[in-house]
N, C-alpha and C. Protein backbone atom coordinates (compact mmCIF):
# COMPACT_ATOMS: atom_id res chain seq x y z
N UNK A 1 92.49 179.67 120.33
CA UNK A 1 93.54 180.01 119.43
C UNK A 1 94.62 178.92 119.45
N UNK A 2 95.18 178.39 120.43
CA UNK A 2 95.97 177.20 120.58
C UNK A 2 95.72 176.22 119.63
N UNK A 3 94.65 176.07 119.82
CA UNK A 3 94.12 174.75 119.78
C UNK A 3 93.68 174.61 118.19
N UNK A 4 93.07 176.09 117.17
CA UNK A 4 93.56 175.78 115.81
C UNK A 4 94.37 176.79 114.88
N UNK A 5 95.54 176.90 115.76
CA UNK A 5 96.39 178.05 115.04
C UNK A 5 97.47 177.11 115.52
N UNK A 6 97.92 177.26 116.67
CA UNK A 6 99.50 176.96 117.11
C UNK A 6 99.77 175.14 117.32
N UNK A 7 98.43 174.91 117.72
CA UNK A 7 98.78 173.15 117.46
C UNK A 7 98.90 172.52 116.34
N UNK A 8 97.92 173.04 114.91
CA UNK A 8 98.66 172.49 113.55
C UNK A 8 100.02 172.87 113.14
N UNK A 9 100.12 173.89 113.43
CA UNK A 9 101.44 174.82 113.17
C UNK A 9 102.53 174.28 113.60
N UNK A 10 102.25 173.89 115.06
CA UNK A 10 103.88 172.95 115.82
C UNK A 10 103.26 171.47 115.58
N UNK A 11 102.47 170.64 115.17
CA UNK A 11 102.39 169.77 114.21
C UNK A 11 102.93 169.73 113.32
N UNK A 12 103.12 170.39 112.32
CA UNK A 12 103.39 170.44 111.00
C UNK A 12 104.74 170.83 111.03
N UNK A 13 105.54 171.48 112.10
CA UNK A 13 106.98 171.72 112.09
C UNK A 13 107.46 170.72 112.72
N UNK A 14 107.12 169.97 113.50
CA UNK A 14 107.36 168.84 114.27
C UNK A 14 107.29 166.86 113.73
N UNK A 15 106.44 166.97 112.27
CA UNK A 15 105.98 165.71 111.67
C UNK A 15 106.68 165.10 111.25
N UNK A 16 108.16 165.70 110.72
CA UNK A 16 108.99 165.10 110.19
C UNK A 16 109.72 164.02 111.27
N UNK A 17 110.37 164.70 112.41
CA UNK A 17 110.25 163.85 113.62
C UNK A 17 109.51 162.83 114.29
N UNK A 18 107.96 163.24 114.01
CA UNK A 18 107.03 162.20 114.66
C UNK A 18 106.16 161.37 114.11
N UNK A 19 106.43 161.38 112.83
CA UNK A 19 106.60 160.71 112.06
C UNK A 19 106.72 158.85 112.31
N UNK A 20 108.34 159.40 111.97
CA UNK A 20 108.98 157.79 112.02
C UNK A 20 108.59 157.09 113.88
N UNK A 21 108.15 158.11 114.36
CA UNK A 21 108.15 157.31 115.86
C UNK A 21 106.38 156.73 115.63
N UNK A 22 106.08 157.36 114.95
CA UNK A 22 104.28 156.81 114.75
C UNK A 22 104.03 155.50 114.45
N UNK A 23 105.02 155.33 113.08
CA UNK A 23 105.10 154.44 112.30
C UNK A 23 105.82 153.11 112.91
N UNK A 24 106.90 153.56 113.85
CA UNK A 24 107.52 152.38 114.43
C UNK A 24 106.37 151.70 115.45
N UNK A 25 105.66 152.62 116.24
CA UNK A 25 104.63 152.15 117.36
C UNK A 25 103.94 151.61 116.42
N UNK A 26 103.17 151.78 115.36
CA UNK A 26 102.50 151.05 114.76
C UNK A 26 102.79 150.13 114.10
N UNK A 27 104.06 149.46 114.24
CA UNK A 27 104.58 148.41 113.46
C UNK A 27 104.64 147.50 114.74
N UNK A 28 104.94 147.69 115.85
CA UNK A 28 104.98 147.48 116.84
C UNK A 28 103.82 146.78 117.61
N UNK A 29 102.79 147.66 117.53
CA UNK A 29 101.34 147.04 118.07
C UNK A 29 100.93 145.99 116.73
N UNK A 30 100.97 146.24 115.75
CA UNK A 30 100.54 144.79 114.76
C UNK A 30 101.71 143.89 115.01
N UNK A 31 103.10 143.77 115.91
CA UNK A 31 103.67 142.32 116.00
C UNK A 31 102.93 141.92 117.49
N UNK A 32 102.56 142.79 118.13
CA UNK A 32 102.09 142.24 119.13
C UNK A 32 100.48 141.74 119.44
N UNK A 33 99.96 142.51 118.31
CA UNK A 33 99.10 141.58 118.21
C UNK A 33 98.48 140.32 117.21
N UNK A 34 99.59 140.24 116.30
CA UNK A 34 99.92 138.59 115.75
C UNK A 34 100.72 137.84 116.09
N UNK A 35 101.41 138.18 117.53
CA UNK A 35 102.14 136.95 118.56
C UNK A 35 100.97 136.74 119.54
N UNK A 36 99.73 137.73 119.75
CA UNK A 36 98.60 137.54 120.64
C UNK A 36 97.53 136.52 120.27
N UNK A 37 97.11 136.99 118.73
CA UNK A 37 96.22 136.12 118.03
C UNK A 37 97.05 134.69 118.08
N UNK A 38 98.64 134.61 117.63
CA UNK A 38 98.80 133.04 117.60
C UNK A 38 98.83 132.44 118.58
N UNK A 39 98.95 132.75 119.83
CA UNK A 39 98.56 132.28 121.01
C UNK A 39 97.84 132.19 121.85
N UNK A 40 96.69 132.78 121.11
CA UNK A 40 95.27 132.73 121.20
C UNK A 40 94.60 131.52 120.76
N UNK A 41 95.07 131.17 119.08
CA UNK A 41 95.07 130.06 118.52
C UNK A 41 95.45 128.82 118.88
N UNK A 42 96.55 128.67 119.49
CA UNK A 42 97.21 127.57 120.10
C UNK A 42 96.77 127.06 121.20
N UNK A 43 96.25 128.02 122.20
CA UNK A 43 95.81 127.88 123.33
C UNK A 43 94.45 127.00 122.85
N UNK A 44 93.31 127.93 122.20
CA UNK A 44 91.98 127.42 121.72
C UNK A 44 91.98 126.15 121.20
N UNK A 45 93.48 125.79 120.20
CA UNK A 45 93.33 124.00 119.71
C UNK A 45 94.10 123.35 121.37
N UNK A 46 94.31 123.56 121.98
CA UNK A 46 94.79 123.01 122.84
C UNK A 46 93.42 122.86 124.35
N UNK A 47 92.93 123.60 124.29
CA UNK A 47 91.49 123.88 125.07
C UNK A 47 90.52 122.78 123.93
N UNK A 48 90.36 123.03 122.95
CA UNK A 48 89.62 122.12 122.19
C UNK A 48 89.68 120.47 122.06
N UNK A 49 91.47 120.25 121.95
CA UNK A 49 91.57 118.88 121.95
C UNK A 49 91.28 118.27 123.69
N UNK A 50 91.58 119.59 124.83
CA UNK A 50 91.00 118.31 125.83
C UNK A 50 89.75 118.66 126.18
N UNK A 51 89.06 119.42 125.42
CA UNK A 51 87.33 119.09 125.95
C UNK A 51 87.10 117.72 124.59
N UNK A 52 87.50 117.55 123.91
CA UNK A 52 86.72 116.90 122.74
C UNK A 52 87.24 115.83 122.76
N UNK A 53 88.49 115.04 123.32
CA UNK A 53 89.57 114.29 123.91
C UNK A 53 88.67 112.92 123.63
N UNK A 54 87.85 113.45 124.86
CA UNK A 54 87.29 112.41 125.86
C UNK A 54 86.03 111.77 124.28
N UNK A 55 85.14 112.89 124.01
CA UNK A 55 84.24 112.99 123.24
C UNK A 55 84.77 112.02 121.75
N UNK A 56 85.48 112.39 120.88
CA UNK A 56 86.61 111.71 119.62
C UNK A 56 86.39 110.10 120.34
N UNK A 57 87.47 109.87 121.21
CA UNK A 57 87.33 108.01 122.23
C UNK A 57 86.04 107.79 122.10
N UNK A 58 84.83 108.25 122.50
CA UNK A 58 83.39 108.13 122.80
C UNK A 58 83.29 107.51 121.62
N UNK A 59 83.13 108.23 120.45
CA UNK A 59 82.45 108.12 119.32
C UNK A 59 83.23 107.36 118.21
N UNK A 60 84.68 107.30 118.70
CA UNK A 60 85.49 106.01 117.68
C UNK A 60 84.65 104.90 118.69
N UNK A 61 84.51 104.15 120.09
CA UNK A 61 84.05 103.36 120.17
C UNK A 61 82.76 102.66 119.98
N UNK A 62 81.68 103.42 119.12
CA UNK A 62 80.87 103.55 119.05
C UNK A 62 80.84 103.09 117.86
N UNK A 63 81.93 103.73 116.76
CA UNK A 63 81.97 103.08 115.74
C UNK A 63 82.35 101.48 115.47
N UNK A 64 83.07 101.55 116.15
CA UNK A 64 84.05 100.22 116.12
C UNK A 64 82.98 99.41 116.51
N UNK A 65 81.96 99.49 117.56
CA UNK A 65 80.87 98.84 118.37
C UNK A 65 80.15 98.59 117.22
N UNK A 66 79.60 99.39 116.19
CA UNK A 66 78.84 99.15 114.89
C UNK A 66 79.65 98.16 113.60
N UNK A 67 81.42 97.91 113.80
CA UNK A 67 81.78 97.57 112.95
C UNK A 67 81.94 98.44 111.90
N UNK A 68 82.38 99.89 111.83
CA UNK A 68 82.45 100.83 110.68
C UNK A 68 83.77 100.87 111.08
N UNK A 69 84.51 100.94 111.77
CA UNK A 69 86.04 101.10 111.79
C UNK A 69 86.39 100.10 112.80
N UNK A 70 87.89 99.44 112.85
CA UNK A 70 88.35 98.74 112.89
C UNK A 70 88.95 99.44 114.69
N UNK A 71 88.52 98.30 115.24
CA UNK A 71 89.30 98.56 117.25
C UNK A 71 90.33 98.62 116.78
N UNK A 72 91.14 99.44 117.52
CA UNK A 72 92.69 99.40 117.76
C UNK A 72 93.23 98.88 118.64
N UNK A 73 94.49 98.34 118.08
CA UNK A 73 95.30 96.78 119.35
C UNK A 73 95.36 97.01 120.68
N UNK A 74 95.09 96.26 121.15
CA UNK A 74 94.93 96.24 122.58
C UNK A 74 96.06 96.57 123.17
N UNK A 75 97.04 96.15 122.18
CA UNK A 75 98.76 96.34 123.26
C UNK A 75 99.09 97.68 123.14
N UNK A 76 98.78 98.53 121.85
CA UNK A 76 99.48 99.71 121.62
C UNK A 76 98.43 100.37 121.33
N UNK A 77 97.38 100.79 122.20
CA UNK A 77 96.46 101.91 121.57
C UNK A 77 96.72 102.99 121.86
N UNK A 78 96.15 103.55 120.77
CA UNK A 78 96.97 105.64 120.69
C UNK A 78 96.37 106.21 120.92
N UNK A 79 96.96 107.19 122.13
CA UNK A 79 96.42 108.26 122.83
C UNK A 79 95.46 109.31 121.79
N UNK A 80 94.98 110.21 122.60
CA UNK A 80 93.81 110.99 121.80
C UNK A 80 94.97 112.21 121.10
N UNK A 81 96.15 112.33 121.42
CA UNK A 81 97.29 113.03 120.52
C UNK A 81 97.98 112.37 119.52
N UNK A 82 97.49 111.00 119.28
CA UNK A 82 98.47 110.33 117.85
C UNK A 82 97.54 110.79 116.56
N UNK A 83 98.28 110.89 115.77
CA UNK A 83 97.65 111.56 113.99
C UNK A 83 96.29 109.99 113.95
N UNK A 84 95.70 110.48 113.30
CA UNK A 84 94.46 109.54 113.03
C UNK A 84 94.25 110.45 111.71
N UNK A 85 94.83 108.53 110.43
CA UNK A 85 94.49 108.62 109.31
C UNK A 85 93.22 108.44 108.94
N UNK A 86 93.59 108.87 107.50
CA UNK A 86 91.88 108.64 106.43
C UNK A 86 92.03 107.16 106.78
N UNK A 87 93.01 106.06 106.72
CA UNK A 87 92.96 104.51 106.66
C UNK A 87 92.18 104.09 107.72
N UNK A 88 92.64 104.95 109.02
CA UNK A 88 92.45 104.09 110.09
C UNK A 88 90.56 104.08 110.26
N UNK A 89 90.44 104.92 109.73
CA UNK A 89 89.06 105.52 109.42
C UNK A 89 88.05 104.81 108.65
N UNK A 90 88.61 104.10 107.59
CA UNK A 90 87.79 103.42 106.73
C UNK A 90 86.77 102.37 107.15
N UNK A 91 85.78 102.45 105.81
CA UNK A 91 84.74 101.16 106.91
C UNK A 91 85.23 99.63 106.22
N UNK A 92 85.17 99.11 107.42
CA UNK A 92 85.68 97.46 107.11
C UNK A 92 85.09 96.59 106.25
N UNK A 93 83.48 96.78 106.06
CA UNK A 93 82.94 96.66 105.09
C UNK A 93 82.43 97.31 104.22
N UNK A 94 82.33 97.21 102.86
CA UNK A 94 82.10 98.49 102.03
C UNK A 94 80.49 97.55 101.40
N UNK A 95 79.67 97.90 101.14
CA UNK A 95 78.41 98.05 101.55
C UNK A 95 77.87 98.21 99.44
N UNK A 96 78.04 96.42 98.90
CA UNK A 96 77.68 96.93 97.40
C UNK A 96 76.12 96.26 97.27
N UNK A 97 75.50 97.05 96.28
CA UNK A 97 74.08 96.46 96.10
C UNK A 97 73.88 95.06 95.71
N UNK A 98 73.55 93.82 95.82
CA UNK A 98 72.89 92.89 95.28
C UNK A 98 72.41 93.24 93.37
N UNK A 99 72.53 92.46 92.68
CA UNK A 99 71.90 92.83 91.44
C UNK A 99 70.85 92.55 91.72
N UNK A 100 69.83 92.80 91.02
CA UNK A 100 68.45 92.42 90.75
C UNK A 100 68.11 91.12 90.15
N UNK A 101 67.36 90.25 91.04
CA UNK A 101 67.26 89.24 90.07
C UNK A 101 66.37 88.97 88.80
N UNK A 102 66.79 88.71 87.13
CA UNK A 102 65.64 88.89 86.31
C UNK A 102 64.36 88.02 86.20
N UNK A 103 63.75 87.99 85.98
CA UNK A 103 62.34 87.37 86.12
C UNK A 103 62.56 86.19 84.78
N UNK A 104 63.54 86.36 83.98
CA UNK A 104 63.84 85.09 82.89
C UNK A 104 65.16 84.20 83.86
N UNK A 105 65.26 83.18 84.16
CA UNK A 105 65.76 82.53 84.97
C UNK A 105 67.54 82.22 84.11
N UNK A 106 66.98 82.12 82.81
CA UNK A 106 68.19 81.96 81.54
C UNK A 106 68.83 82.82 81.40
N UNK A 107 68.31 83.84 81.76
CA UNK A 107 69.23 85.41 80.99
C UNK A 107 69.89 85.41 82.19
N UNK A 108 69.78 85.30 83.38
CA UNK A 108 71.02 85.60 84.15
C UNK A 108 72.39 84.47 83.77
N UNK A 109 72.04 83.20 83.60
CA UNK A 109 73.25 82.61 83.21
C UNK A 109 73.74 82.31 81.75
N UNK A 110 72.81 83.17 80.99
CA UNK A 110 73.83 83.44 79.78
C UNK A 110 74.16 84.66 79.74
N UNK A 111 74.02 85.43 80.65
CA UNK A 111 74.68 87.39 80.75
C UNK A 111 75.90 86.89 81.76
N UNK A 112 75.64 86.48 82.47
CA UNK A 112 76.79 86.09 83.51
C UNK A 112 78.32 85.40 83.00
N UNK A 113 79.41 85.97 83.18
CA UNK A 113 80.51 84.68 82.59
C UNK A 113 80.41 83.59 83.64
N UNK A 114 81.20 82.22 83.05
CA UNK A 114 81.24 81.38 84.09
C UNK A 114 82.05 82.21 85.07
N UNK A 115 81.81 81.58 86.73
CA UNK A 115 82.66 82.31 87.92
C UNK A 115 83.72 81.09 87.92
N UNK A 116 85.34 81.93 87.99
CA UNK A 116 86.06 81.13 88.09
C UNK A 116 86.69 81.17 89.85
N UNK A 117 87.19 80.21 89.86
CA UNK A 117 87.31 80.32 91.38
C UNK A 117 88.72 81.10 91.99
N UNK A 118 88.49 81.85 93.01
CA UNK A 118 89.29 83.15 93.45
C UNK A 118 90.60 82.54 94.20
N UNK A 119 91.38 82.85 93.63
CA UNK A 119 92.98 82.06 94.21
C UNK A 119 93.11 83.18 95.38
N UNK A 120 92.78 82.44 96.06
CA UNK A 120 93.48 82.78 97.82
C UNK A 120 94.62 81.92 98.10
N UNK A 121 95.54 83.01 98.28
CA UNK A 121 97.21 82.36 98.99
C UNK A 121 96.48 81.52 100.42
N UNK A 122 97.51 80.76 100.28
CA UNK A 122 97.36 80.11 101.68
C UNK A 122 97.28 80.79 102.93
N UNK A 123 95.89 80.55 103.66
CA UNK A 123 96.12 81.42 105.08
C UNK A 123 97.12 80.83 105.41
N UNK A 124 98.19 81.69 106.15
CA UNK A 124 99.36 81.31 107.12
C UNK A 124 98.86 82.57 108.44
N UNK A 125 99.51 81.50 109.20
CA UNK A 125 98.62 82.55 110.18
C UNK A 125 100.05 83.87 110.68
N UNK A 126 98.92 84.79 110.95
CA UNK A 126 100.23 86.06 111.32
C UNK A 126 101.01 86.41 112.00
N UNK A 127 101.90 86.95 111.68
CA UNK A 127 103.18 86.99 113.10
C UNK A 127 102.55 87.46 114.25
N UNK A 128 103.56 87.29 115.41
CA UNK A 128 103.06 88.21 116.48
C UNK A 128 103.76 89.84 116.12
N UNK A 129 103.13 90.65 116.82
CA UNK A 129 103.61 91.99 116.33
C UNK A 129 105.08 92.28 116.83
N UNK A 130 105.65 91.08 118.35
CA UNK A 130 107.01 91.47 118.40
C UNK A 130 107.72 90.80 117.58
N UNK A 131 107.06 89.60 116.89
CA UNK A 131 108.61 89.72 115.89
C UNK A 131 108.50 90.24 114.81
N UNK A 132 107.92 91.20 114.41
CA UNK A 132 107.99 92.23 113.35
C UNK A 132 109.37 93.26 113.19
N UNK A 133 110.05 93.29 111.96
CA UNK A 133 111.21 93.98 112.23
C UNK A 133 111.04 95.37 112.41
N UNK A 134 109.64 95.50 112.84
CA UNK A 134 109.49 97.28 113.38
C UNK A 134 108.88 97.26 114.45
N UNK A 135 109.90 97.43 115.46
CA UNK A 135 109.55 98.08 116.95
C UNK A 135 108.36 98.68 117.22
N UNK A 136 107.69 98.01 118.27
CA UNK A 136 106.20 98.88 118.44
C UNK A 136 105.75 99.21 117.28
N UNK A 137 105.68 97.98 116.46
CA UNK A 137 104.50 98.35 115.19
C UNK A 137 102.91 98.88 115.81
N UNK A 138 102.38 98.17 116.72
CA UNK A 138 100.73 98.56 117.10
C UNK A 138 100.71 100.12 117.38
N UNK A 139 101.58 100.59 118.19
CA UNK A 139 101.31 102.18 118.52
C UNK A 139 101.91 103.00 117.31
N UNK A 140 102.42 102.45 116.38
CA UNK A 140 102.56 103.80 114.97
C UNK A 140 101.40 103.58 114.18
N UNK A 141 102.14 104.86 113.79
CA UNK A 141 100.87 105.47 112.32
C UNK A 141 101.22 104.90 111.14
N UNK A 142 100.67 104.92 110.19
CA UNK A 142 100.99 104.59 108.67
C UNK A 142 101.82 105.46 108.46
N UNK A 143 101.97 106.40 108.30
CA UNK A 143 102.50 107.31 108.44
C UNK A 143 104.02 107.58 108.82
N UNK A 144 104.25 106.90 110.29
CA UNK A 144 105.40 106.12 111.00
C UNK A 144 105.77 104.97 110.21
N UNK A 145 105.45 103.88 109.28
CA UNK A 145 105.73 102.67 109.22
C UNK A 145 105.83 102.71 107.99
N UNK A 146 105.25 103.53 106.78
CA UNK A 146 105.54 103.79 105.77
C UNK A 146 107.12 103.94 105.15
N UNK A 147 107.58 104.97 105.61
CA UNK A 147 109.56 105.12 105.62
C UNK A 147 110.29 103.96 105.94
N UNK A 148 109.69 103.10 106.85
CA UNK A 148 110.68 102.19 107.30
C UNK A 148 110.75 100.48 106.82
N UNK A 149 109.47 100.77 105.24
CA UNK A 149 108.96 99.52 104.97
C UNK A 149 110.52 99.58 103.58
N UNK A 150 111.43 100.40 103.57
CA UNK A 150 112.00 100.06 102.55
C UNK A 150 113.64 99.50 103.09
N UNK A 151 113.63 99.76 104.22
CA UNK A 151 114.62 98.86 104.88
C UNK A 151 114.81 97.27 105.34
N UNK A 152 113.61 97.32 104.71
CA UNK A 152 113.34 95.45 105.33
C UNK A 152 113.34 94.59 103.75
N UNK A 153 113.57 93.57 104.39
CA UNK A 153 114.19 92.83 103.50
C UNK A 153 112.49 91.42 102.86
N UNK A 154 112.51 90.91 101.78
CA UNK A 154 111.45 90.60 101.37
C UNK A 154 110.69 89.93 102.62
N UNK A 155 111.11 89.12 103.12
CA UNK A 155 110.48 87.99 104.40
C UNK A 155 109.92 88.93 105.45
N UNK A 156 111.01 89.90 105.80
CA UNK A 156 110.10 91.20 106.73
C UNK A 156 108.96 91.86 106.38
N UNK A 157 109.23 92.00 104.90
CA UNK A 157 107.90 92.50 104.38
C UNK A 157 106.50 92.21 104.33
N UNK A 158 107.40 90.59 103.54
CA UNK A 158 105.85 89.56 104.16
C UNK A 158 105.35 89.75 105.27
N UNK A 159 106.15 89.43 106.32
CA UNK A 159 105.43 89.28 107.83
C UNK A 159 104.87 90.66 108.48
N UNK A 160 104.90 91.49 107.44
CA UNK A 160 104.18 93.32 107.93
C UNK A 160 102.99 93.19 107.31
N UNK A 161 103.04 92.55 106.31
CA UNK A 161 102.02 92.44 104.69
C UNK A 161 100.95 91.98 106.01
N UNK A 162 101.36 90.41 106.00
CA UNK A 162 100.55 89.38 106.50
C UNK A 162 99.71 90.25 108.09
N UNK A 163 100.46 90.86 108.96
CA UNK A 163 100.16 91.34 110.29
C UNK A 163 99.55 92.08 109.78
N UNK A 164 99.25 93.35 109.21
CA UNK A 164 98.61 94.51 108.92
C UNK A 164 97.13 93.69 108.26
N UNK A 165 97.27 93.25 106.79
CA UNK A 165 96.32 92.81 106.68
C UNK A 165 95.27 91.58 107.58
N UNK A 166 95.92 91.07 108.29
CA UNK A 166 94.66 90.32 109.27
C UNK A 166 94.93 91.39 110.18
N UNK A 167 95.27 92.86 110.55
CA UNK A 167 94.75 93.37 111.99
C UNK A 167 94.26 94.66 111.50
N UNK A 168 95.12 95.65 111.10
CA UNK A 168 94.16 96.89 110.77
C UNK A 168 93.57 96.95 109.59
N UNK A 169 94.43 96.26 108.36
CA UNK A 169 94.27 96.44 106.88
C UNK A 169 93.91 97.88 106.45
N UNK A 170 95.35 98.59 107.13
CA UNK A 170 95.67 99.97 106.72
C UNK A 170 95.96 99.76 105.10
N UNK A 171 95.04 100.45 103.80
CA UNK A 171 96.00 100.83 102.69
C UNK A 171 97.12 101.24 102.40
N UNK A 172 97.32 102.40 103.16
CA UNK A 172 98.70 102.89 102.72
C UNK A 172 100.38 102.12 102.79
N UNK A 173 99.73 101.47 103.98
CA UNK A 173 101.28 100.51 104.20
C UNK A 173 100.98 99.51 103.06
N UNK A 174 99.76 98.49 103.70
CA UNK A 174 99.46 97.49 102.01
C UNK A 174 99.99 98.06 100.69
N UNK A 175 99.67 99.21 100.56
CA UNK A 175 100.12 99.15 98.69
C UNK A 175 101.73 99.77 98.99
N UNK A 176 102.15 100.20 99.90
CA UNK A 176 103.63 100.44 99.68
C UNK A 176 104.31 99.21 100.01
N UNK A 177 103.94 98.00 100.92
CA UNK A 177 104.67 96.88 100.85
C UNK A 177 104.57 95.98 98.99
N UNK A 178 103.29 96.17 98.86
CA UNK A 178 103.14 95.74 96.89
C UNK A 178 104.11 96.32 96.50
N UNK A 179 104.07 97.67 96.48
CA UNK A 179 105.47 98.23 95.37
C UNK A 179 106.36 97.79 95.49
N UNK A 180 107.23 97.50 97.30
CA UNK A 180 108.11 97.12 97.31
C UNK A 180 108.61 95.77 96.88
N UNK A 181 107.67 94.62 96.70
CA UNK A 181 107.68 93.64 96.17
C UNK A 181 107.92 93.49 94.92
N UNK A 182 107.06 94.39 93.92
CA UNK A 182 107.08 94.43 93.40
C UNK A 182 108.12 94.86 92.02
N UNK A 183 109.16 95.90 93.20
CA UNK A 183 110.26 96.22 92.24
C UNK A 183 111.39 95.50 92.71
């Protein structure tokens, strides 16, 4: 009899009260368990970056060993926690087909324009990276060096232009030093 007479009964006189205390516990257990899950998360990329740490180093040197990406400077190389761009990533050589040669010996040099010859600026050879007007240029990112290419003055620019392209030949800095030249 308690149990389905007098317990819905003092339920049902009692809900209005227990109610709002239901609802608060249950608002309660979902913050605590999406401060659990995010530190669940954090923990797991943090467990992940030092098992895979070691593994990431392995396999950039491996690349670099093949010539698909470019070693990083000896003076400032970045720990397995610095951002690693799409640039730094790129392959050094990009890999185009040969044409076919035609079996009429004429048709290739009347399809062909004459080749005119490719104006290369004068090699000058490149700064050292300390006299670059950006501090510890080798250990930043593009990323880092990007913002600070608009404070320098044309000659600084050059000498970032010139260093970058004979050492990493990151894009992103290259075409933001062009613009800046350019305007």
């Amino acid at each position: 009899m308690d149990l389905f007479v007098y317990a819905p009964l003092g339920f049902a006189l009692e809900a209005r009260t227990l109610l709002p205390r239901f609802v608060e516990r249950g608002k309660n257990q979902v913050t605590m368990a999406k401060m659990v899950g995010q530190f669940a998360v954090q923990q797991g990329q943090v467990e992940a970056n030092r098992r895979l740490g070691p593994l990431q180093e392995q396999v950039e040197g491996v690349l670099a060993d093949l010539g698909l990406v470019p070693r990083p400077p000896s003076g400032g190389a970045a720990g397995p926690d610095a951002p690693v761009e799409a640039d730094d990533l790129a392959p050094v050589v990009e890999l185009v087909p040969e044409p076919e040669p035609s079996a009429d010996p004429t048709a290739d040099d009347a399809a062909a324009p004459p080749e005119e010859p490719a104006s290369v600026p004068e090699a000058a050879e490149p700064p050292d990276a300390s006299d670059l007007a950006i501090p510890d240029y080798d250990s930043l990112a593009a990323s880092q060096v990007v913002p600070r290419l608009r404070a320098l003055d044309h000659d600084e620019l050059e000498a970032v232009r010139s260093y970058e392209a004979a050492g990493r030949g990151r894009k992103t800095i290259l075409n933001r030093i062009a613009q800046l030249q350019a305007g």
